[in-house]
C-alpha atoms as a PDB file:
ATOM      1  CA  UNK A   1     -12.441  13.743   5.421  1.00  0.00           C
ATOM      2  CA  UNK A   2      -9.430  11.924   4.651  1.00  0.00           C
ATOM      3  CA  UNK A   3      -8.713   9.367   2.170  1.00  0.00           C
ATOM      4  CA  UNK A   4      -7.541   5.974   3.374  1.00  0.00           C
ATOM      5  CA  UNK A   5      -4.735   4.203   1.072  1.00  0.00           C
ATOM      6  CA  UNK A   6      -3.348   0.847   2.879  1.00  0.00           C
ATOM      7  CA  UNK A   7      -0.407  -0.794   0.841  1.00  0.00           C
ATOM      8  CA  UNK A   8       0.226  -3.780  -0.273  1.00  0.00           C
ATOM      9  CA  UNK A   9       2.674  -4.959   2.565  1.00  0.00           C
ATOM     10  CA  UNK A  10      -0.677  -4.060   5.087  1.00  0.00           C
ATOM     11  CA  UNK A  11      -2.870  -5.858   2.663  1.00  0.00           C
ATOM     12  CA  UNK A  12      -1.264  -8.837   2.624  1.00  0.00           C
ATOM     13  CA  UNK A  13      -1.149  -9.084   6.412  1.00  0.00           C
ATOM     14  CA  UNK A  14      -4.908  -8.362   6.471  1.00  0.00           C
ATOM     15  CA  UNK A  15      -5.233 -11.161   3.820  1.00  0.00           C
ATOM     16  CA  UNK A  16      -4.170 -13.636   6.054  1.00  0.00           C
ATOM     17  CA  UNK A  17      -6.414 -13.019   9.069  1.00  0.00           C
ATOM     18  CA  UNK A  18      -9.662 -14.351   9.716  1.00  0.00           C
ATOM     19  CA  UNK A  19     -12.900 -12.110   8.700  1.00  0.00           C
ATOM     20  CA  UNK A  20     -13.508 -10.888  12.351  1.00  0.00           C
ATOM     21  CA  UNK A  21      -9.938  -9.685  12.662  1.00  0.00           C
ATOM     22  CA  UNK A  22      -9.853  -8.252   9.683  1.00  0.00           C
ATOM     23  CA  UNK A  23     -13.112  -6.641   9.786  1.00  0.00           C
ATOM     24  CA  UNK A  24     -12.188  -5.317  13.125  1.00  0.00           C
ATOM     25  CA  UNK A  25      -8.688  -4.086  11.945  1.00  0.00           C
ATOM     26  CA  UNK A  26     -10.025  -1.729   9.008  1.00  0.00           C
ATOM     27  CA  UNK A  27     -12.628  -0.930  11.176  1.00  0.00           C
ATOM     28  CA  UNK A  28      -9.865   0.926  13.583  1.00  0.00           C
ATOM     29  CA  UNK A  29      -8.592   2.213  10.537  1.00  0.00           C
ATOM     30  CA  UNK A  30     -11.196   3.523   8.961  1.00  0.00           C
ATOM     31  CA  UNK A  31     -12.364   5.725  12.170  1.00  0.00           C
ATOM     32  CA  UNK A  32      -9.515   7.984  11.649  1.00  0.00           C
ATOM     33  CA  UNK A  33     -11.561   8.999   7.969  1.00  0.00           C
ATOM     34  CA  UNK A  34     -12.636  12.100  10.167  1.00  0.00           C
ATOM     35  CA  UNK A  35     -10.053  13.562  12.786  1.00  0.00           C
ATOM     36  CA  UNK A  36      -6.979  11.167  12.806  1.00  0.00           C
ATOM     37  CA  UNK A  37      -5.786  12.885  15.733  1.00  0.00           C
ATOM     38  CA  UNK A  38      -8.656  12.803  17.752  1.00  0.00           C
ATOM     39  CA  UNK A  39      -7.974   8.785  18.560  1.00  0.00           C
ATOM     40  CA  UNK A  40      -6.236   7.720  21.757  1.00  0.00           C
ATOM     41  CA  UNK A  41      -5.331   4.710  20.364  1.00  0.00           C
ATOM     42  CA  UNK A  42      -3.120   6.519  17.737  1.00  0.00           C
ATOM     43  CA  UNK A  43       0.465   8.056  18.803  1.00  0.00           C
ATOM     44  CA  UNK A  44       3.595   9.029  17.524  1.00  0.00           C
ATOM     45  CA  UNK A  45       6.722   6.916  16.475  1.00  0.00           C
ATOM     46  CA  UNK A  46       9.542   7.997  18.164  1.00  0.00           C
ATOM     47  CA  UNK A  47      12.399   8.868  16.195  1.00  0.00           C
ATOM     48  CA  UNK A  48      10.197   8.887  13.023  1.00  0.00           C
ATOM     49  CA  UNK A  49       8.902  12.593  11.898  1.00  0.00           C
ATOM     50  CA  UNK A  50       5.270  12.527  10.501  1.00  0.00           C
ATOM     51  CA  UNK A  51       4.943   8.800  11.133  1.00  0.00           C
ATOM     52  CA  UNK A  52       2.072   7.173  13.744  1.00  0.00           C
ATOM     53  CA  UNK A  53       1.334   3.962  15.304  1.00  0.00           C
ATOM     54  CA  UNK A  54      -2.181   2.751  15.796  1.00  0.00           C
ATOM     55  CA  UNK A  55      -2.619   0.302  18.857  1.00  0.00           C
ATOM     56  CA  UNK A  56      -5.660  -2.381  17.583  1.00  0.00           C
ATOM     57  CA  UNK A  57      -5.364  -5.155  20.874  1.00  0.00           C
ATOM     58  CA  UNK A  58      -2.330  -7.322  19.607  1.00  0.00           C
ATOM     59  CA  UNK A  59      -1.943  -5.718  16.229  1.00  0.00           C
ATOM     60  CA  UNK A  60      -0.356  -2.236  15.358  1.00  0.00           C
ATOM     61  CA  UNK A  61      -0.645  -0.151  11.931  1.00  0.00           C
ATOM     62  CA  UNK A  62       2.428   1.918  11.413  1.00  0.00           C
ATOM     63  CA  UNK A  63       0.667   5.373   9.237  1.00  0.00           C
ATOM     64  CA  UNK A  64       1.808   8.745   7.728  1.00  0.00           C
ATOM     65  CA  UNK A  65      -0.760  11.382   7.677  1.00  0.00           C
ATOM     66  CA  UNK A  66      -0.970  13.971   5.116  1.00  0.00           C
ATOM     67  CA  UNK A  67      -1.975  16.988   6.249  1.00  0.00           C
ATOM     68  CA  UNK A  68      -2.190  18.744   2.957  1.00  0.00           C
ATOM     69  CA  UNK A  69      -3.211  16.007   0.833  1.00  0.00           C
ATOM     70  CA  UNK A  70      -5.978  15.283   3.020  1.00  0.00           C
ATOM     71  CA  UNK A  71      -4.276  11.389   3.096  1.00  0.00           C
ATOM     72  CA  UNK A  72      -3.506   8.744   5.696  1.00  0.00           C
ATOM     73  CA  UNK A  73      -1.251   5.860   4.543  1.00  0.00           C
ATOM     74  CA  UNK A  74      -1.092   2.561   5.877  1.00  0.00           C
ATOM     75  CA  UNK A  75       2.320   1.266   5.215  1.00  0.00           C
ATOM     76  CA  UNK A  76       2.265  -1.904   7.581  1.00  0.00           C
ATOM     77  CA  UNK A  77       0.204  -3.778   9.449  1.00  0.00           C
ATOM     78  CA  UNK A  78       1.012  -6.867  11.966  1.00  0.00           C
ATOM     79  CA  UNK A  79       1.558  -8.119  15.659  1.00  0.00           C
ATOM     80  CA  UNK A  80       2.950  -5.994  17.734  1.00  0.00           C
ATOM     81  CA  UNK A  81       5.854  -8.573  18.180  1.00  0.00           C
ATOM     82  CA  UNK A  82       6.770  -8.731  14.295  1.00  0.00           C
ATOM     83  CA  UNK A  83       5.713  -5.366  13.226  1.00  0.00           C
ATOM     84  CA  UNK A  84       8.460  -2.858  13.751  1.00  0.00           C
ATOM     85  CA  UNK A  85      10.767  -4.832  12.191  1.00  0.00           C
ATOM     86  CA  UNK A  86       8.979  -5.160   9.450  1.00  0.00           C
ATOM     87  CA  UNK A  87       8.620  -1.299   9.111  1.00  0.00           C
ATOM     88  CA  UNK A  88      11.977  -0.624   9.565  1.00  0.00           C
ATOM     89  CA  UNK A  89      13.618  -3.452   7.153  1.00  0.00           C
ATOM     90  CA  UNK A  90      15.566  -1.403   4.798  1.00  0.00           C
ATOM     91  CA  UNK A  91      15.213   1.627   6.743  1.00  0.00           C
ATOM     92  CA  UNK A  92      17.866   3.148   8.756  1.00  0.00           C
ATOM     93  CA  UNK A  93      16.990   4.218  12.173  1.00  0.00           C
END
């Protein structure tokens, strides 16, 4: 089982939803606890090694699983419109 650690820049997206949304939203995220892989819903980011995006209707999670660590990482959370810039922000691509 993998351990689920969502920071803060997720968390304060989440904080700003209503209860449904958010309750739905960490529900997605908490069904990858068992196989991460095993959900359709969860794919790879092109151009980015070891990095995922989860589809959740209008919102998307950008994660990093580790394998070894047993962890899954929730780096950001948001609409799909806003959220890859807000992933990449200080990255290069």
């Amino acid at each position: 089982m993998y351990d689920i650690r969502i920071f803060r820049k997720a968390r304060e997206y989440l904080n700003k939803l209503s209860d449904e949304e958010k309750k739905f939203i960490l529900n997605e995220i908490y069904k990858l606890k068992n196989n991460p892989y095993s959900d359709p819903q969860l794919r790879p980011l092109k151009g980015y090694k070891s990095f995922w995006k989860l589809y959740m209707k209008k919102n998307r999670a950008i994660i990093k699983i580790l394998i070894l660590k047993k962890q899954i990482l929730v780096f950001v959370i948001g609409h799909r419109r806003n959220v890859y810039d807000d992933f990449f922000e200080g990255r290069k691509r």
